[in-house]
N, C-alpha and C. Protein backbone atom coordinates (compact mmCIF):
# COMPACT_ATOMS: atom_id res chain seq x y z
N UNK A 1 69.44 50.61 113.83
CA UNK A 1 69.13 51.96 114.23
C UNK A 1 69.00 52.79 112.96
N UNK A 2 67.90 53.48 112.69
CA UNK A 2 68.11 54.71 111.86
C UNK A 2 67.91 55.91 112.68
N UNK A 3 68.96 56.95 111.77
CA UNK A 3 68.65 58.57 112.12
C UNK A 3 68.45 58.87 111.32
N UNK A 4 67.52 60.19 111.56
CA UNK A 4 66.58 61.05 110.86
C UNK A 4 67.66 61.96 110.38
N UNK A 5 67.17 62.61 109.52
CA UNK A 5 67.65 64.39 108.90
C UNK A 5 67.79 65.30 109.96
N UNK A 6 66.48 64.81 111.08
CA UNK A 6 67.06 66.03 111.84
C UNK A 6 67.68 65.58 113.14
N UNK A 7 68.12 64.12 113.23
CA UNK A 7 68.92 63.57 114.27
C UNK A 7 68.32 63.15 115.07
N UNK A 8 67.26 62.80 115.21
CA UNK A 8 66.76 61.71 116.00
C UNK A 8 66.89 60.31 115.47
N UNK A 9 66.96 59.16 116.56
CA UNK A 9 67.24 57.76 116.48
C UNK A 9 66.01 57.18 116.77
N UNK A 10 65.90 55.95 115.97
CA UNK A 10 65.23 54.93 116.26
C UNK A 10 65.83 53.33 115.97
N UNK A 11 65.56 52.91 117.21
CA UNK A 11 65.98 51.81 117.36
C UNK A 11 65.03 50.63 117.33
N UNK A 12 65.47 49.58 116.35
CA UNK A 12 65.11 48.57 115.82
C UNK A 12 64.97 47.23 117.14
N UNK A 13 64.35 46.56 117.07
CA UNK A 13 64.45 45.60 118.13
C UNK A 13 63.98 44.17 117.32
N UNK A 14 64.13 43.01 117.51
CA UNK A 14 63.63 41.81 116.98
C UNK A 14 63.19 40.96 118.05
N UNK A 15 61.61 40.97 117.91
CA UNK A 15 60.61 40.02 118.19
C UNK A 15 60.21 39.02 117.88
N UNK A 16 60.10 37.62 118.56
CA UNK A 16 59.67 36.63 117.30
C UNK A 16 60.15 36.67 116.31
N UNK A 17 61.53 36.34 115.80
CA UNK A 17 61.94 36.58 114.73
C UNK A 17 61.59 37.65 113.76
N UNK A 18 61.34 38.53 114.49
CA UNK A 18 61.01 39.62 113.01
C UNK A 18 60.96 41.36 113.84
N UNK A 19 61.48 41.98 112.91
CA UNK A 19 62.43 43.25 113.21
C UNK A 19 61.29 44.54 113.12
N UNK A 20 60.89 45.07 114.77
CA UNK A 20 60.23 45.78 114.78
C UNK A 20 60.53 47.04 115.11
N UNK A 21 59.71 47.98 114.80
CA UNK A 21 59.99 49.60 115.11
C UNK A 21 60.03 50.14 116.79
N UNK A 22 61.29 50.32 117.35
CA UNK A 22 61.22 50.56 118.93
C UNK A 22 61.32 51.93 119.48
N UNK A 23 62.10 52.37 120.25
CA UNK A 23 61.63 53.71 121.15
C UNK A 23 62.64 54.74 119.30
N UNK A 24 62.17 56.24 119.74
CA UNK A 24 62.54 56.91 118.89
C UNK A 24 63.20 58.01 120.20
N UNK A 25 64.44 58.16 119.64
CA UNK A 25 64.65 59.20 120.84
C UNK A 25 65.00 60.98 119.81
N UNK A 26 64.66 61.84 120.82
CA UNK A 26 64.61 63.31 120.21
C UNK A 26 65.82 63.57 119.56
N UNK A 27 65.77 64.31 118.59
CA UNK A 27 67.07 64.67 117.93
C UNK A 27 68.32 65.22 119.17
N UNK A 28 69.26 65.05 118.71
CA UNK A 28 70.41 65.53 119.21
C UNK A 28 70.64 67.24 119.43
N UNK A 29 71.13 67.63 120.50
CA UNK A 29 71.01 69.15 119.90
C UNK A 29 72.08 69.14 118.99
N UNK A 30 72.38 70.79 118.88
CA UNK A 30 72.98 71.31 117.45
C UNK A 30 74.50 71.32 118.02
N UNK A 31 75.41 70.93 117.35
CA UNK A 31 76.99 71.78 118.15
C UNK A 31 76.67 73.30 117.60
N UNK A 32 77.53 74.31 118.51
CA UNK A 32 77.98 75.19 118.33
C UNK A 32 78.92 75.46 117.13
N UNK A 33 78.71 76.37 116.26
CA UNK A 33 79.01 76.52 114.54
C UNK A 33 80.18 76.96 115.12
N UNK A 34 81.40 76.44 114.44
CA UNK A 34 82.74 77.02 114.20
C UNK A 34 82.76 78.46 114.12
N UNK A 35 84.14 78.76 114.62
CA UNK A 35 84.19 80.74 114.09
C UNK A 35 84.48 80.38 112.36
N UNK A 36 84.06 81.14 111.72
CA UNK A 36 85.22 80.85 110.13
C UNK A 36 86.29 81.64 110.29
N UNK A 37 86.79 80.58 109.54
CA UNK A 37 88.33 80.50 109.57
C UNK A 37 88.65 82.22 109.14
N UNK A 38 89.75 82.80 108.84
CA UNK A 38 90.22 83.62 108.30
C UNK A 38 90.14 83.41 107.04
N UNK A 39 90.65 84.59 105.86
CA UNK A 39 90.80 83.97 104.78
C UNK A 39 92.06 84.23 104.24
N UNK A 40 93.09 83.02 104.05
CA UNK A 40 94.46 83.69 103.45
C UNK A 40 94.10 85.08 102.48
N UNK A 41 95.50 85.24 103.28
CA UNK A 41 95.90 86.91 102.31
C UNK A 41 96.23 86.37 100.91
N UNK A 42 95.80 87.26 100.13
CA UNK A 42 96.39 87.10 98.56
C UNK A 42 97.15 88.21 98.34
N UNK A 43 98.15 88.05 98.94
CA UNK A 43 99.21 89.25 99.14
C UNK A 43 100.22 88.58 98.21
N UNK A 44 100.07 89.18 96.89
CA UNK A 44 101.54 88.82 95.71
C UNK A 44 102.98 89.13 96.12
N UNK A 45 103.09 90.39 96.64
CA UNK A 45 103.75 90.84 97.10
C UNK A 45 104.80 89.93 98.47
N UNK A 46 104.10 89.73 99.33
CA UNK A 46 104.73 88.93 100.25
C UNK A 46 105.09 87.66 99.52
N UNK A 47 104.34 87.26 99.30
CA UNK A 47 104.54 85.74 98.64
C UNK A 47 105.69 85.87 97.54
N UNK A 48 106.10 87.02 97.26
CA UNK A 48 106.96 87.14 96.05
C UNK A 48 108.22 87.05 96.63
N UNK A 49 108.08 87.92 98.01
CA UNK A 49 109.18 88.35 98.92
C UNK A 49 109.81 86.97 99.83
N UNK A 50 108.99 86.24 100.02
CA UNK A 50 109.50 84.67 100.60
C UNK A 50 110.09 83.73 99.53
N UNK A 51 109.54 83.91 98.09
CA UNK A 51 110.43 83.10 96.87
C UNK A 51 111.58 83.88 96.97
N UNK A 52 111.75 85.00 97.29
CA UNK A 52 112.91 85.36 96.95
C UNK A 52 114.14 85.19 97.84
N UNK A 53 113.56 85.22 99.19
CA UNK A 53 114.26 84.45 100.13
C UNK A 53 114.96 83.05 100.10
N UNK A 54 113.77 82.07 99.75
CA UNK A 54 113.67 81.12 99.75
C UNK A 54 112.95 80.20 99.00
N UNK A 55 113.74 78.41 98.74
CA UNK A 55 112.99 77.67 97.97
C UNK A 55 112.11 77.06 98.91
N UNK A 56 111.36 77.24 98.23
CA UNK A 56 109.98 76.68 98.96
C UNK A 56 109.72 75.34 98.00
N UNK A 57 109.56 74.00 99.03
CA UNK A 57 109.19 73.00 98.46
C UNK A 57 108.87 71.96 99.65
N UNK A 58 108.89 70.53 98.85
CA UNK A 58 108.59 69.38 99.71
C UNK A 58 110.11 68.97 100.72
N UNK A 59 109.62 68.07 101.35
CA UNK A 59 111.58 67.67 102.02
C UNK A 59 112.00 67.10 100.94
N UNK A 60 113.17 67.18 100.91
CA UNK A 60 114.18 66.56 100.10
C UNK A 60 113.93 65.26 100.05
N UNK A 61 113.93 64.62 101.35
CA UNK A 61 114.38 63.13 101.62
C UNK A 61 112.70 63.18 102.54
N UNK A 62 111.95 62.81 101.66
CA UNK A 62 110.66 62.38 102.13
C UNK A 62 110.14 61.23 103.35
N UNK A 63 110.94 60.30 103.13
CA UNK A 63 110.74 59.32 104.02
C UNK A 63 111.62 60.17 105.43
N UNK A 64 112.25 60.40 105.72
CA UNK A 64 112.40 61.09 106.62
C UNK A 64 111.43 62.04 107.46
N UNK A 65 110.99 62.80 107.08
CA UNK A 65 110.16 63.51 107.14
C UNK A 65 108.90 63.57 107.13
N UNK A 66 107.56 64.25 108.20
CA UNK A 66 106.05 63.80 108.02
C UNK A 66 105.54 64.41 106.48
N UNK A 67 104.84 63.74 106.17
CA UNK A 67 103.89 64.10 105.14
C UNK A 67 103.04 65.39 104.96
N UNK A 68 102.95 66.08 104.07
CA UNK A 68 102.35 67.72 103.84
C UNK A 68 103.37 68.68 104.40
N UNK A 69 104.35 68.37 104.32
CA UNK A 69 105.28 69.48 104.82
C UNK A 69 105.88 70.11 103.93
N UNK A 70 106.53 71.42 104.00
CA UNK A 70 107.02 72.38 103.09
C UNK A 70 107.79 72.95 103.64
N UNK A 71 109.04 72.76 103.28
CA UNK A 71 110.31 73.13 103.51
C UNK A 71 110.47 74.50 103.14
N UNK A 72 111.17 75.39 103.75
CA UNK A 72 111.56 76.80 103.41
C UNK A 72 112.89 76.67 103.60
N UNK A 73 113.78 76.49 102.39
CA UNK A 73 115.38 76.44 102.18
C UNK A 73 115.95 77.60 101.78
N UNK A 74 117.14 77.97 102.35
CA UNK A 74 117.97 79.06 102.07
C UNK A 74 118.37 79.10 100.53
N UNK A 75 118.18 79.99 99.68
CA UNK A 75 118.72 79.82 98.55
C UNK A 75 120.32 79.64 98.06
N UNK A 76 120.66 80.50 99.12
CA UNK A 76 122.35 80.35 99.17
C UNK A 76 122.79 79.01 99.66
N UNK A 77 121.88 78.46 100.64
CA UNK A 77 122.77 77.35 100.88
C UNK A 77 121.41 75.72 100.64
N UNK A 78 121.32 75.75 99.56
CA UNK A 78 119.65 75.18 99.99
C UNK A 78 119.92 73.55 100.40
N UNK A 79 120.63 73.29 101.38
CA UNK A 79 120.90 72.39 101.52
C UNK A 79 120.40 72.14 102.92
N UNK A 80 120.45 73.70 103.97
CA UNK A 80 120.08 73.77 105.34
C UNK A 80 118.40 74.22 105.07
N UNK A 81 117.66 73.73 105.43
CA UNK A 81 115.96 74.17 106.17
C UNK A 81 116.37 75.70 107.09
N UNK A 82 115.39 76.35 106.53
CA UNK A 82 115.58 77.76 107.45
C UNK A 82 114.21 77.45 108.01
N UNK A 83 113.25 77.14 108.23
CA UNK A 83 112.42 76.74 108.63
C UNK A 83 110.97 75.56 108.05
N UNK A 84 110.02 74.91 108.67
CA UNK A 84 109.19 73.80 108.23
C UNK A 84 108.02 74.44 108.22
N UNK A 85 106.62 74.17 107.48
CA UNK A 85 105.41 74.45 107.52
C UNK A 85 104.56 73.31 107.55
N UNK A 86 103.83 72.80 108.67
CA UNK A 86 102.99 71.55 108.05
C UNK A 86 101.72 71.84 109.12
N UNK A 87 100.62 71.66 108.13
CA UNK A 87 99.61 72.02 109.34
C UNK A 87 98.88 73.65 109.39
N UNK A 88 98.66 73.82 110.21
CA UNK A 88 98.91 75.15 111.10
C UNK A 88 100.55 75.47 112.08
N UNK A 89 100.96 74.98 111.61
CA UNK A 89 102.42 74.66 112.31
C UNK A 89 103.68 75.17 111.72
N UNK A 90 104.14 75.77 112.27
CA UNK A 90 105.92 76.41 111.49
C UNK A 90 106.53 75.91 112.85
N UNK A 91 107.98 75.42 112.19
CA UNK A 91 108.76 75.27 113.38
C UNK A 91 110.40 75.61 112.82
N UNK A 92 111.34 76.24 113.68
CA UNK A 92 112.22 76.15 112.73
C UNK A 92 114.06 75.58 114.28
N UNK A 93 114.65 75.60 113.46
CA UNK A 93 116.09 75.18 114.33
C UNK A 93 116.69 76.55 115.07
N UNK A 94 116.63 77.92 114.24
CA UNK A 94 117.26 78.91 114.96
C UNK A 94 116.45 80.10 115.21
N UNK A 95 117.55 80.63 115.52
CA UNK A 95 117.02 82.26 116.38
C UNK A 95 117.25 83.22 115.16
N UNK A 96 117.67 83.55 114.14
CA UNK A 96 117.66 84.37 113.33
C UNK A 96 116.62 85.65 112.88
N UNK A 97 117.21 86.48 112.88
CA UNK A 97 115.60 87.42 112.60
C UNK A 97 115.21 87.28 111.69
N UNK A 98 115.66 86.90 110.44
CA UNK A 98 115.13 86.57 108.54
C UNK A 98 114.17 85.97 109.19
N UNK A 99 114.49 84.34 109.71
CA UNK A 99 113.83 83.29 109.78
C UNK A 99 112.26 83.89 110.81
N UNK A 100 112.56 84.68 111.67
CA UNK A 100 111.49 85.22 112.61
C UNK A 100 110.51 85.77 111.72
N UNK A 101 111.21 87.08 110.90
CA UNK A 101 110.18 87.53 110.13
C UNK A 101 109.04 86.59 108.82
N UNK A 102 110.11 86.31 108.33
CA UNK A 102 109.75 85.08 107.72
C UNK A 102 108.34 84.25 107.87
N UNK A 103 108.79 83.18 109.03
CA UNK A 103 107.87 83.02 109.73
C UNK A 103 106.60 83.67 109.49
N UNK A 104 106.60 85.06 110.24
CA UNK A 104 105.69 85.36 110.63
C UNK A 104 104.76 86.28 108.91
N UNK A 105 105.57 86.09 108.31
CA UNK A 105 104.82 86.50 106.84
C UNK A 105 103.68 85.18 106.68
N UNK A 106 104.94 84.25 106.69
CA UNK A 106 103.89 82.66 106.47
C UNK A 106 102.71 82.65 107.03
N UNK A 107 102.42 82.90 108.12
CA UNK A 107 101.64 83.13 109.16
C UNK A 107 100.37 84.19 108.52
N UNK A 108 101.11 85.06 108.23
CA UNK A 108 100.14 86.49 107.77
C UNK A 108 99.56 86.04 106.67
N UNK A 109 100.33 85.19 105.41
CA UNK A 109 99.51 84.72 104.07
C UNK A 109 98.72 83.77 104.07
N UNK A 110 98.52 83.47 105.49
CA UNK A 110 97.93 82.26 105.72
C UNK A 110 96.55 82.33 106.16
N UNK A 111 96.51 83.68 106.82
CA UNK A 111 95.45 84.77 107.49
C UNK A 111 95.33 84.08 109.22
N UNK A 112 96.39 83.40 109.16
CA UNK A 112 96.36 83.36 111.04
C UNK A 112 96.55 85.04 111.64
N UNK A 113 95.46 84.68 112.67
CA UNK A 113 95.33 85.82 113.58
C UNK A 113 96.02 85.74 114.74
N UNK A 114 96.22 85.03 115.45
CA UNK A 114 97.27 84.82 116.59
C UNK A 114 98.19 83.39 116.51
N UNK A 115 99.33 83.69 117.10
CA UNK A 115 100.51 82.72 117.00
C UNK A 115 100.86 82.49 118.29
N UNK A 116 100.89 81.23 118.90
CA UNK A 116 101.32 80.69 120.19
C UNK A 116 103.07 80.68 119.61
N UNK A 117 104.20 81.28 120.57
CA UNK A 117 104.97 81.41 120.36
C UNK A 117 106.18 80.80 121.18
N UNK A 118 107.19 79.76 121.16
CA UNK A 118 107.83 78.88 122.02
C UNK A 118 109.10 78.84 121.30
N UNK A 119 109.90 78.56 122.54
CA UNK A 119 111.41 78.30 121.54
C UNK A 119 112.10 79.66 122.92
N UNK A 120 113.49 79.74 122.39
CA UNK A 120 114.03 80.49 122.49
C UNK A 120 113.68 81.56 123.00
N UNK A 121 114.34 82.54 124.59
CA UNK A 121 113.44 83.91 124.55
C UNK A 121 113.51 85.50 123.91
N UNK A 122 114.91 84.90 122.99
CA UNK A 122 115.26 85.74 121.85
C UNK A 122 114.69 85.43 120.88
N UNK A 123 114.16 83.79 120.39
CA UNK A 123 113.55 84.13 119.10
C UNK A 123 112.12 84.88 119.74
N UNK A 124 111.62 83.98 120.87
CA UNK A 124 110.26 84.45 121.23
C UNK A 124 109.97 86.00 121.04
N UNK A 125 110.92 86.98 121.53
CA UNK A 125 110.88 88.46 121.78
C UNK A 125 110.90 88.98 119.85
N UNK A 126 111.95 88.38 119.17
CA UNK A 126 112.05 88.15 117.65
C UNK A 126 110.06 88.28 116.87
N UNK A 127 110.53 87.14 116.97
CA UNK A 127 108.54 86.64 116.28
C UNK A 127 107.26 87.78 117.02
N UNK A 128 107.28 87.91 118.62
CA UNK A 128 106.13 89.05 118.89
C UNK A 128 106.47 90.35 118.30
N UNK A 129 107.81 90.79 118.26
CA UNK A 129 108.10 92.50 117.70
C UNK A 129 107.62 92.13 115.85
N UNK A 130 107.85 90.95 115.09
CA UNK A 130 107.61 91.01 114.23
C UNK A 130 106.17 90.69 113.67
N UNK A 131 105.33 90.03 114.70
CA UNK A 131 104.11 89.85 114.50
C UNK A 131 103.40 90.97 114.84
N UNK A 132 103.92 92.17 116.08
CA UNK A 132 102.91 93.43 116.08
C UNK A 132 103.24 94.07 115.00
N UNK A 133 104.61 94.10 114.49
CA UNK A 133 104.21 94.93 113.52
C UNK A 133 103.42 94.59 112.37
N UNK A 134 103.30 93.50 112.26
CA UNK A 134 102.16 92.98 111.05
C UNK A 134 100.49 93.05 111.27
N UNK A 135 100.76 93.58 112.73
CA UNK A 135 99.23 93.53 113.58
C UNK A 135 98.34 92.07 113.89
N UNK A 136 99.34 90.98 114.14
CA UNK A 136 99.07 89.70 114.38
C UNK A 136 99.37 89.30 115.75
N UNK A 137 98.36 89.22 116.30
CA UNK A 137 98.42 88.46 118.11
C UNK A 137 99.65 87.47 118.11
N UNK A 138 99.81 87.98 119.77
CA UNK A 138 101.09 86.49 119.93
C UNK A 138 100.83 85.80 121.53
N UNK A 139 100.81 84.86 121.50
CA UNK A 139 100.33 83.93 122.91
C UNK A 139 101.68 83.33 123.37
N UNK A 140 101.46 83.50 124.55
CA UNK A 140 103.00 82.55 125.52
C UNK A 140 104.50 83.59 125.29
N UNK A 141 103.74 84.94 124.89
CA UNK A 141 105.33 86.17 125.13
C UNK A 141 104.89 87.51 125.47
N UNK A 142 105.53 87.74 126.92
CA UNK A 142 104.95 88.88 127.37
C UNK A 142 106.24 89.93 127.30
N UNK A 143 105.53 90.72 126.78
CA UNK A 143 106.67 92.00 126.05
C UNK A 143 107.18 92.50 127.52
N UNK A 144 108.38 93.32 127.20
CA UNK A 144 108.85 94.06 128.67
C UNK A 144 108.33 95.82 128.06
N UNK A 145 108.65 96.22 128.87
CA UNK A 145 108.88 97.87 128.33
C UNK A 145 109.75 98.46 127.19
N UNK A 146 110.78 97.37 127.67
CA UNK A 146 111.72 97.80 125.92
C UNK A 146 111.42 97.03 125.27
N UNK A 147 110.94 95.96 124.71
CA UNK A 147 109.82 95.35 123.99
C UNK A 147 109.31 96.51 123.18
N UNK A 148 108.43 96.87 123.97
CA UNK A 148 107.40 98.25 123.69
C UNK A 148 108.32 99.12 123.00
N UNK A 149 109.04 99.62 123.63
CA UNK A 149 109.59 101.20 122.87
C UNK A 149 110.03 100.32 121.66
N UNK A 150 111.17 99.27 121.55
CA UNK A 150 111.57 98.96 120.31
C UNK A 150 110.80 98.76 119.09
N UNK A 151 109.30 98.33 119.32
CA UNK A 151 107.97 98.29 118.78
C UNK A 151 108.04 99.31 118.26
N UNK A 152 107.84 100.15 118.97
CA UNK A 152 107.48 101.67 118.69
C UNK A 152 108.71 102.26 117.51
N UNK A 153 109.67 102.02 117.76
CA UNK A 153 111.10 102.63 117.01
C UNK A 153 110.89 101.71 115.53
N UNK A 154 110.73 100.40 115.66
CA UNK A 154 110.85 99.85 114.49
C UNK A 154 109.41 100.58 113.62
N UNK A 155 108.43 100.46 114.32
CA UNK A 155 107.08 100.60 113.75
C UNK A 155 107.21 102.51 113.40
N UNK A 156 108.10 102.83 113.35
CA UNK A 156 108.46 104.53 113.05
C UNK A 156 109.33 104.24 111.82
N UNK A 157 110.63 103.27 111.91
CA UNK A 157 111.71 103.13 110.81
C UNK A 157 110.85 102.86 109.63
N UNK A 158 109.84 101.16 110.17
CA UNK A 158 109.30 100.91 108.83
C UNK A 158 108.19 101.42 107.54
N UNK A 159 107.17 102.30 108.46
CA UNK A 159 106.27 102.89 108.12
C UNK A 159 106.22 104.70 108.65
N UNK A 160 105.33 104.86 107.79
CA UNK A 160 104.77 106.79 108.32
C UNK A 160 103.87 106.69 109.61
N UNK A 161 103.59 105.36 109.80
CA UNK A 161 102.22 105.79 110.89
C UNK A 161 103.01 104.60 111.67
N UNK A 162 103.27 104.91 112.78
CA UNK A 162 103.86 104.70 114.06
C UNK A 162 102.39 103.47 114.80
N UNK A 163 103.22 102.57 115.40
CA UNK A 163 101.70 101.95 116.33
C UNK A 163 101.14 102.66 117.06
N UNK A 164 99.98 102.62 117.25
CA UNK A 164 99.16 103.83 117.93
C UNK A 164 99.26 103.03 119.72
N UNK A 165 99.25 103.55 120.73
CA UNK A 165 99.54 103.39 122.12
C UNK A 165 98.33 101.97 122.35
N UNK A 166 97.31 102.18 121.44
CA UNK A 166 96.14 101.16 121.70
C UNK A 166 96.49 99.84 121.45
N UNK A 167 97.95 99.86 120.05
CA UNK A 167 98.28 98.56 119.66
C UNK A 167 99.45 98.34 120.43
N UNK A 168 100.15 99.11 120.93
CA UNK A 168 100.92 98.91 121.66
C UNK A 168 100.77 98.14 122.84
N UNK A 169 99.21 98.58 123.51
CA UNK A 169 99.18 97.99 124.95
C UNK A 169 97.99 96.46 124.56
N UNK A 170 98.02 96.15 123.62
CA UNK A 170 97.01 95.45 123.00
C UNK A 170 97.48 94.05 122.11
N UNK A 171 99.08 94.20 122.02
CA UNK A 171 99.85 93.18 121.22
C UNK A 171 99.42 91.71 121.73
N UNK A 172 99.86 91.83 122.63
CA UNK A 172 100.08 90.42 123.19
C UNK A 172 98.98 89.83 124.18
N UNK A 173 99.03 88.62 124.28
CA UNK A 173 97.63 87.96 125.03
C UNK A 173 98.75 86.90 126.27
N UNK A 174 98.86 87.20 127.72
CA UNK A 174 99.18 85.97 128.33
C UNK A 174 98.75 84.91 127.97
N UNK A 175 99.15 83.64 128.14
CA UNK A 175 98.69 82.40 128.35
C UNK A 175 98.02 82.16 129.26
């Protein structure tokens, strides 16, 4: 069989011992072009703010562990994983808010736009209050009303400009 440049096939057949030119079929259509990706943030700043948190490296004990992964270790105790990165993937053991926010920085330097969110329904409620305020979608956590106001209170403590009612009612996406 050969294909063309523009994706059509032709198939070879053998006659009498000898290899002739057979049906040609129409090119293939096109797939549908990917969205492009985001483009990580080159935010020094954050990235400065997670070294300082934390050592960031490979696992310790490699064979244990899948391959391309990056450990985020407590500096105080760097013996415990505060959370894993491999992939498009963070996963971590607790509910902590460091580790939530955290997270969700990783996420932001990474230029992910929405985060499917599982685990815990304290970390879950954790990771969406900390992903609106970064203005990053969250899938599989549906805010309550105090959700909302606390949104609103934190997004007043941390900044001058408060979430506007549009991001408020706009955070989150059901599943």
């Amino acid at each position: 069989m050969r294909i063309a440049v523009d994706g059509s096939r032709t198939v070879f057949e053998k006659v009498d011992g000898s290899w002739r030119e057979g049906i040609t079929t129409a090119p293939l259509p096109s797939l549908p072009k990917e969205p492009a990706a985001r483009e990580p943030s080159s935010n020094p700043e954050l990235q400065a703010l997670l070294t300082q948190r934390f050592l960031i490296g490979p696992p310790r004990y490699p064979l244990d562990e899948p391959s391309g992964q990056t450990q985020y270790r407590y500096r105080e105790r760097d013996t415990l994983v505060a959370f894993v990165e491999w992939g498009h993937h963070l996963s971590t053991d607790t509910n902590l808010p460091l580790v939530a926010r955290s997270m969700v920085d990783v996420a932001k330097l990474r230029g992910w736009g929405t985060l499917r969110v599982s685990g815990d329904p304290q970390f879950k409620q954790q990771v969406w209050l900390e992903a609106a305020l970064r203005g990053v979608k969250t899938v599989d956590y549906e805010p309550t009303a105090a959700d909302r106001d606390r949104l609103h209170k934190e997004g007043a403590a941390r900044t001058l400009d408060p979430p506007s009612p549009e991001q408020l009612a706009g955070v989150s996406t059901p599943s």
